[in-house]
Protein backbone atom coordinates (compact mmCIF):
# COMPACT_ATOMS: atom_id res chain seq x y z
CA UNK A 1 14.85 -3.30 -6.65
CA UNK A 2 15.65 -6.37 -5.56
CA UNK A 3 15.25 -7.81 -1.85
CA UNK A 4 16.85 -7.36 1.18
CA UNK A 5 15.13 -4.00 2.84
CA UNK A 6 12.02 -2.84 4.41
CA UNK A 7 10.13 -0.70 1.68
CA UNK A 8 6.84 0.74 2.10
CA UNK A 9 4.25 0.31 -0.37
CA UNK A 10 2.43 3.86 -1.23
CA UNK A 11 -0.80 3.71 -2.70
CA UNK A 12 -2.72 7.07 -3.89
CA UNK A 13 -6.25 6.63 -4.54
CA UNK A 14 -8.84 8.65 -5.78
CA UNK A 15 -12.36 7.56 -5.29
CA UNK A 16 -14.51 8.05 -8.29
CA UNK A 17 -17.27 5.03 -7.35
CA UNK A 18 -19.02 3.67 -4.43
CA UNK A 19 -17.62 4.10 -1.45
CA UNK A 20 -19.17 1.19 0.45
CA UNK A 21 -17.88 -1.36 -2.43
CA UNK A 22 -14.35 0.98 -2.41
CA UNK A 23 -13.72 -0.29 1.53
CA UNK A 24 -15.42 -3.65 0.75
CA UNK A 25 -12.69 -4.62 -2.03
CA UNK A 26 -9.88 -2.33 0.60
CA UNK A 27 -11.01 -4.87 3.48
CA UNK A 28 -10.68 -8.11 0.74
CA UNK A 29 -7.39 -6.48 -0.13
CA UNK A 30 -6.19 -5.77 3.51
CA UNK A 31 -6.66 -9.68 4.82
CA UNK A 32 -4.92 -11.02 1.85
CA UNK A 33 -1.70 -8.71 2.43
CA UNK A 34 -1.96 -9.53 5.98
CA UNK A 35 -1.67 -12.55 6.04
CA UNK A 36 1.35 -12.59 3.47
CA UNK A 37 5.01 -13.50 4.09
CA UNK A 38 6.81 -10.32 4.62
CA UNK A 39 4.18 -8.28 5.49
CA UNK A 40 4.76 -5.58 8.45
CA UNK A 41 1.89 -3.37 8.83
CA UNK A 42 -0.63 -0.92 7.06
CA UNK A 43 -2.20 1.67 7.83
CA UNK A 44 -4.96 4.08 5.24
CA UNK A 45 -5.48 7.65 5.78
CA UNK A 46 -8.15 9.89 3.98
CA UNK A 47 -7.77 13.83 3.12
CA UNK A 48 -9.96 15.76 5.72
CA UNK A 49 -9.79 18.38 2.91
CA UNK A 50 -10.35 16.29 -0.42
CA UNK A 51 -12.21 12.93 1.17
CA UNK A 52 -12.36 11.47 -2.46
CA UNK A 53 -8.44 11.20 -1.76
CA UNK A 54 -6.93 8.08 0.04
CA UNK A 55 -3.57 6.49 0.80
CA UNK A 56 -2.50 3.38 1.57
CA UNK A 57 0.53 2.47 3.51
CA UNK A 58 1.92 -1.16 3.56
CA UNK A 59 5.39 -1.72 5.35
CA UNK A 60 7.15 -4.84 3.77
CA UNK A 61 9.96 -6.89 5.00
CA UNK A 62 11.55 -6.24 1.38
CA UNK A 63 10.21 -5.38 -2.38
CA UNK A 64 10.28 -9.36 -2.85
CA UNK A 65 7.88 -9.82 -0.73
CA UNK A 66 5.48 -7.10 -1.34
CA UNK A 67 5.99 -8.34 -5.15
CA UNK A 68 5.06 -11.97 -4.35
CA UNK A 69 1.72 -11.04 -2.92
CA UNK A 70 0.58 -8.47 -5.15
CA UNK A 71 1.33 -10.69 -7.90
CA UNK A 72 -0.95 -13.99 -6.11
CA UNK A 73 -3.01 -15.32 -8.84
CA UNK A 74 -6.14 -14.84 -6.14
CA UNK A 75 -5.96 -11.31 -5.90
CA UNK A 76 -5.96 -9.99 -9.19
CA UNK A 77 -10.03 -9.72 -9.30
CA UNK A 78 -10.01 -7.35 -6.32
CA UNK A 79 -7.91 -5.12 -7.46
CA UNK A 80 -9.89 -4.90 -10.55
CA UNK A 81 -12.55 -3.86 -8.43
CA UNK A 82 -10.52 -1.55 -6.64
CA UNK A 83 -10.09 0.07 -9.70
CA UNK A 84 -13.34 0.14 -10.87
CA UNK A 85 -14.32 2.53 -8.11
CA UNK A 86 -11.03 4.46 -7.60
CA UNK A 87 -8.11 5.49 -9.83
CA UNK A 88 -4.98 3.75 -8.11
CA UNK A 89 -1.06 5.18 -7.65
CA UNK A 90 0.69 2.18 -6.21
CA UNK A 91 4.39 2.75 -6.34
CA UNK A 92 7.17 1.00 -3.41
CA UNK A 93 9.27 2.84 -1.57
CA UNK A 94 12.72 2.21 -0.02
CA UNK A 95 13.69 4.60 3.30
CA UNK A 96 16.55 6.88 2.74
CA UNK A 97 18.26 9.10 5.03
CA UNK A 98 16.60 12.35 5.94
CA UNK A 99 18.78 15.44 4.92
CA UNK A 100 19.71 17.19 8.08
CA UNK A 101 18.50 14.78 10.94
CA UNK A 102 20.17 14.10 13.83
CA UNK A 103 22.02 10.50 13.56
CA UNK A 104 20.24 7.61 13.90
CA UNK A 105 16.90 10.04 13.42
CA UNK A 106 15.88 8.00 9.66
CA UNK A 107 14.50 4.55 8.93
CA UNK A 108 17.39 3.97 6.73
């Protein structure tokens, strides 16, 4: 996918280490995509029902973007920690229209 389109960047974890060094290396994480060009907003939600399970949602101005800044030479060591204490899912995500909702009702 090339550029162009808001996408949102879905990341499944499940924690398997420490969970203080887990949000440590989420904050480290967090800043950096923050303050990247393209970036839109994030939010992380944890399973009330499985706590060892976490998402992460990252809204991108386009799949270029959320590219460049995973790929910044600078952030490679804290997502090795990431996944030191928690198996990691990221995959993007373009919008597409919901089936059956009203017009104008989807992101896409």
């Amino acid at each position: 996918m090339s550029g162009g389109h808001m996408v949102t960047m879905i990341n499944q974890m499940l924690l398997h280490g420490d969970e203080s060094r887990f949000l440590a290396v989420l904050e480290e994480i967090c800043a950096h995509m923050r303050a990247q060009p393209g970036f839109l907003s994030l939010r992380l939600h944890r399973s009330p029902d499985h706590p060892e399970r976490w998402a992460m949602l990252a809204d991108w101005s386009d799949a270029a973007a959320h590219r460049a800044a995973a790929s910044a030479p600078g952030i490679r060591p804290a997502f090795a920690r990431l996944r030191a204490e928690a198996h990691t899912a990221p995959q993007v995500y373009a919008p597409v229209p919901t089936p059956g909702a009203p017009a104008g009702d989807s992101l896409a």
